[in-house]
Each structure stands twice: as C-alpha cells, then as structure tokens.
C-alpha atoms as a PDB file:
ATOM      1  CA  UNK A   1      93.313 105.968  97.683  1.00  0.00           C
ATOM      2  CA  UNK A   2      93.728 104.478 101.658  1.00  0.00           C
ATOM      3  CA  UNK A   3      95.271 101.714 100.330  1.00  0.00           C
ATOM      4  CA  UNK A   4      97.866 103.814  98.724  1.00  0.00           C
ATOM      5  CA  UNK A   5      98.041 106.129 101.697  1.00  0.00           C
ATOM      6  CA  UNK A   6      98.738 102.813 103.500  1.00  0.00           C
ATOM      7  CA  UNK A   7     101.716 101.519 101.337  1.00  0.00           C
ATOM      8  CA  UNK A   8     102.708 104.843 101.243  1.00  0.00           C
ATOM      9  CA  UNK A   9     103.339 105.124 105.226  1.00  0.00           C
ATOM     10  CA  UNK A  10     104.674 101.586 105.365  1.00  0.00           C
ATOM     11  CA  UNK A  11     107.310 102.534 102.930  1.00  0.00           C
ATOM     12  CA  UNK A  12     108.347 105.589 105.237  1.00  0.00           C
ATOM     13  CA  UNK A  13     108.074 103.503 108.323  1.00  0.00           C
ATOM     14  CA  UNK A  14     110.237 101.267 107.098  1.00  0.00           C
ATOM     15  CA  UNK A  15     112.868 104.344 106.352  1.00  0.00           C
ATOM     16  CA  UNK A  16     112.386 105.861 109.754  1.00  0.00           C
ATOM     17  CA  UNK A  17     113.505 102.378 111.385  1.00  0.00           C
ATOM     18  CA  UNK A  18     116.300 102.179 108.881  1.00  0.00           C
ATOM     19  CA  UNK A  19     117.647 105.700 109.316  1.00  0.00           C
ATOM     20  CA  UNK A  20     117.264 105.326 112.999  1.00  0.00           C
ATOM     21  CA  UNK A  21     119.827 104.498 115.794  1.00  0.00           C
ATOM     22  CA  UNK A  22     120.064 101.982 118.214  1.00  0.00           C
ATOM     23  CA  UNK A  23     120.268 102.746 122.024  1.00  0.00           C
ATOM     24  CA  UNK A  24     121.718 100.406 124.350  1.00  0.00           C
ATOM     25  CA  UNK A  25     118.184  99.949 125.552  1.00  0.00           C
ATOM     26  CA  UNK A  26     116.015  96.704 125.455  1.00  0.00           C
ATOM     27  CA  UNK A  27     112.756  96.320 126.930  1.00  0.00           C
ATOM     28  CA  UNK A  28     111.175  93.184 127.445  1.00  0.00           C
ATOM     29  CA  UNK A  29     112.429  92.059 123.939  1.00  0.00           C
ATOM     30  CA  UNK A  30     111.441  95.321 122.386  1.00  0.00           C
ATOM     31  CA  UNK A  31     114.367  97.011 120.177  1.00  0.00           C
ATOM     32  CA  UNK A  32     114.968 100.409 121.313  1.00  0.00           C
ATOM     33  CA  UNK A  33     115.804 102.895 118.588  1.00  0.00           C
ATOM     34  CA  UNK A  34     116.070 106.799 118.862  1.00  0.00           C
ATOM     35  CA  UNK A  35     115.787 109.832 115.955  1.00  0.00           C
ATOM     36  CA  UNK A  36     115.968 113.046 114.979  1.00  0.00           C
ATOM     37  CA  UNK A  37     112.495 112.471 112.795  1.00  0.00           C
ATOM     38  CA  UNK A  38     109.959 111.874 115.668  1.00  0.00           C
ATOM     39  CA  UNK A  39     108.948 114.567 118.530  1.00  0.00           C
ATOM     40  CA  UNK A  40     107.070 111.632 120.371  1.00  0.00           C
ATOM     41  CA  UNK A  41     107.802 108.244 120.630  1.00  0.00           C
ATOM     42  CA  UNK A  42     106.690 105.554 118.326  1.00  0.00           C
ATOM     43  CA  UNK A  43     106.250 101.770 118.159  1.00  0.00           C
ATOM     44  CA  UNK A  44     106.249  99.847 115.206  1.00  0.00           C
ATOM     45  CA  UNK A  45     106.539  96.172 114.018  1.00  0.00           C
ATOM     46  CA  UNK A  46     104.076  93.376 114.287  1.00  0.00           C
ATOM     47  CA  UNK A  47     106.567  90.153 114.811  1.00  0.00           C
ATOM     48  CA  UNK A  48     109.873  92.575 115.608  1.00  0.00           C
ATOM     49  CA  UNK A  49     108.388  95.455 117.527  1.00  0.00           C
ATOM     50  CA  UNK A  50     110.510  98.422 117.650  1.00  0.00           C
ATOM     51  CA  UNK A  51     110.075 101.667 119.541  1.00  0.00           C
ATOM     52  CA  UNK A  52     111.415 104.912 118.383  1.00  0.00           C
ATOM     53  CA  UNK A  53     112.375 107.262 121.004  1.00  0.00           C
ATOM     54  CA  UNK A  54     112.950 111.065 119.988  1.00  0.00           C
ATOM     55  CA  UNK A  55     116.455 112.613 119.940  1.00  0.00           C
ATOM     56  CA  UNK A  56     116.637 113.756 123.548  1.00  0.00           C
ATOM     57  CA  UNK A  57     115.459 110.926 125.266  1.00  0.00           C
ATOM     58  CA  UNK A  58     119.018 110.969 127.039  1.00  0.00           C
ATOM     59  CA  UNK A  59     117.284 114.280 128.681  1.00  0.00           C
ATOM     60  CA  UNK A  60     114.260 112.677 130.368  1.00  0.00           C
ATOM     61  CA  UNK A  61     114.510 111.120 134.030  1.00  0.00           C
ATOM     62  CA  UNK A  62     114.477 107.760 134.671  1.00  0.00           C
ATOM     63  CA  UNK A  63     111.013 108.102 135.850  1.00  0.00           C
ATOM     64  CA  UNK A  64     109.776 109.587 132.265  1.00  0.00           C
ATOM     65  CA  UNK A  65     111.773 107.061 130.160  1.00  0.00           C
ATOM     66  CA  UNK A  66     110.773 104.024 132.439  1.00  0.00           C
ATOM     67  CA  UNK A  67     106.415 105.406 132.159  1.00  0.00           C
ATOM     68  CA  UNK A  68     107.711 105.673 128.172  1.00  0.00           C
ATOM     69  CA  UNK A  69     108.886 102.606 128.107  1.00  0.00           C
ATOM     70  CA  UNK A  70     106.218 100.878 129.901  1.00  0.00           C
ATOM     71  CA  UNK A  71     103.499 102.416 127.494  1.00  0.00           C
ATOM     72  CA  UNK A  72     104.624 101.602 124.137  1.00  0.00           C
ATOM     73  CA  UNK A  73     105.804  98.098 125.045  1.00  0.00           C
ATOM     74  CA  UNK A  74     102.207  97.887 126.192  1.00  0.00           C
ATOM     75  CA  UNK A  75     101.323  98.432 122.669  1.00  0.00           C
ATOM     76  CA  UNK A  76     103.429  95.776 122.080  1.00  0.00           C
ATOM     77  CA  UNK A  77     101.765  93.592 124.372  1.00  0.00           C
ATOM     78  CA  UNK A  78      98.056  94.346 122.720  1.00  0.00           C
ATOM     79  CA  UNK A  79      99.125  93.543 119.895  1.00  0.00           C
ATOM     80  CA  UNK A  80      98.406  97.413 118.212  1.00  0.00           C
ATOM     81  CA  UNK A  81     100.277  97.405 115.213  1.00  0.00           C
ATOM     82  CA  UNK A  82      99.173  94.423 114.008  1.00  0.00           C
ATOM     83  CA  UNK A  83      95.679  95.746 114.549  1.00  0.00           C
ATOM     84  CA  UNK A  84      95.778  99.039 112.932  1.00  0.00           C
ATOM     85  CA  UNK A  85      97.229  97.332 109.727  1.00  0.00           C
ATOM     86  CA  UNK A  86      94.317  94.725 109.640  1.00  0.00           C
ATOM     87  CA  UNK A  87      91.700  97.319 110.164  1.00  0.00           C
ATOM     88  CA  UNK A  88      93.001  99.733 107.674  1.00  0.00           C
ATOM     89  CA  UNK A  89      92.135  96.978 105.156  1.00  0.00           C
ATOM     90  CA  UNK A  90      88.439  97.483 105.399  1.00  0.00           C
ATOM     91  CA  UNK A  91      88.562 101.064 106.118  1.00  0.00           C
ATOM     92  CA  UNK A  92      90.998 101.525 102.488  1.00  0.00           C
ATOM     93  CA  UNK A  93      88.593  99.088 100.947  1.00  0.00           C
ATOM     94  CA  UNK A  94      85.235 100.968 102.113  1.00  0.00           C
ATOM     95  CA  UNK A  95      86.196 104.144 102.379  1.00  0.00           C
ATOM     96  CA  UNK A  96      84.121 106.890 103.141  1.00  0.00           C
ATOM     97  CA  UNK A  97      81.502 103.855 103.343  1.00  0.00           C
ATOM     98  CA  UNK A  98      79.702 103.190 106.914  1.00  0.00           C
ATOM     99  CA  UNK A  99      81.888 100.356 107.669  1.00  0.00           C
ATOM    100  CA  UNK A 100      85.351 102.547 107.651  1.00  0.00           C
ATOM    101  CA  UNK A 101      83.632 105.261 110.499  1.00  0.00           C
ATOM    102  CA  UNK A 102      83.743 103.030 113.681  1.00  0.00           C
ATOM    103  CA  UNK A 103      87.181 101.645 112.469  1.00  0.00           C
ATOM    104  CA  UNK A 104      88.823 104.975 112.443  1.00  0.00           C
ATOM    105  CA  UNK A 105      88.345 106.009 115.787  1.00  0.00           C
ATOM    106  CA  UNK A 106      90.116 103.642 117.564  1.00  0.00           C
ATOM    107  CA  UNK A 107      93.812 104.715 117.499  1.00  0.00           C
ATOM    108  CA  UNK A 108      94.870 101.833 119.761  1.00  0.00           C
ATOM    109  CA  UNK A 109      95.555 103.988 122.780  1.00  0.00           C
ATOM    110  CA  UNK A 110      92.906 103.294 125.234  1.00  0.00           C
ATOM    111  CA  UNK A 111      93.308 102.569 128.963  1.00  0.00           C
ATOM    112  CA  UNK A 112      96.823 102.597 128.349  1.00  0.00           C
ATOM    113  CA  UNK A 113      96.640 106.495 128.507  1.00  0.00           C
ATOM    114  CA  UNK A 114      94.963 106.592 131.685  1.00  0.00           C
END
C-alpha cells in the first residue's frame, strides 16, 4: 500500500512540475517554478532540483523570497529528496513494522528551520 502511495505522489509530482511556470529566477542552479497548486513552497528533483514557489511569490519582499530561496536550495544541497525517496523504500516495504517508525519522522527539515 506505501509503495503505491509512493508511485502515486511521484506521478502527481511530476504533474505539478509540468503544469507549473517558470520564473525568471535561478538559484544556484536550482530551476525556479511558481503555481497556483501549492500554498508553500516546494522542492523537488534528485539530479534536476526544482523549487515550486506559490502564486504570489511576486508579493513577498526581497528579504522573504531571498530566506525562501536560501532554505529550499538548502534542501537541495542535503541532498533531501533523494533521501526521502530511498527511505520510503523500507518504510513501504515494512510498513507498520518497527523498522518504518524511526524512518518516518524525519521529514528532512532539521536545522535548516532554525
């Protein structure tokens, strides 16, 4: 069943990056996307990292969308996506098993929300 949940949000990942919008933003070799489907912002991709900004992102300060910016391409940097696909291997294969419970926690935020 978390494998299918799994395939299941890759396959609308991959339709929120296609129905998104590019920005004439680039951070550090990060794509910069915007759209009307996300209240927060979002990184995805493991070897082309994208992030997903929300619909008024054109609103924030420079301030906000620089700290933004900085955040998710530090995701980018940790390598988090590529993490949270590799341990939702285990936890789809083990689940509800003792193995999957430590594995879920970690949402690959961390220090960088501090």
């Amino acid at each position: 069943a978390f494998l299918l949940r799994l395939g299941v949000g890759l396959w609308l990942t991959r339709g929120l990056l296609r129905s998104s919008r590019a920005t004439r933003i680039a951070t550090e070799g990060v794509e910069v996307r915007t759209s009307d489907r996300v209240t927060a912002p979002v990184t995805s991709g493991i070897f082309r990292s994208t992030i997903v900004l929300p619909v008024d992102w054109e609103e924030w300060d420079r301030a906000k969308l620089d700290a933004v910016l900085a955040h998710e391409v530090s995701h980018v940097r940790r390598w988090v996506p590529a993490v949270q696909l590799v341990s939702a291997i285990p936890r789809g294969l083990f689940w509800p098993g003792p193995p999957e419970h430590g594995m879920a926690e970690d949402d690959g935020e961390g220090p960088t929300d501090t």
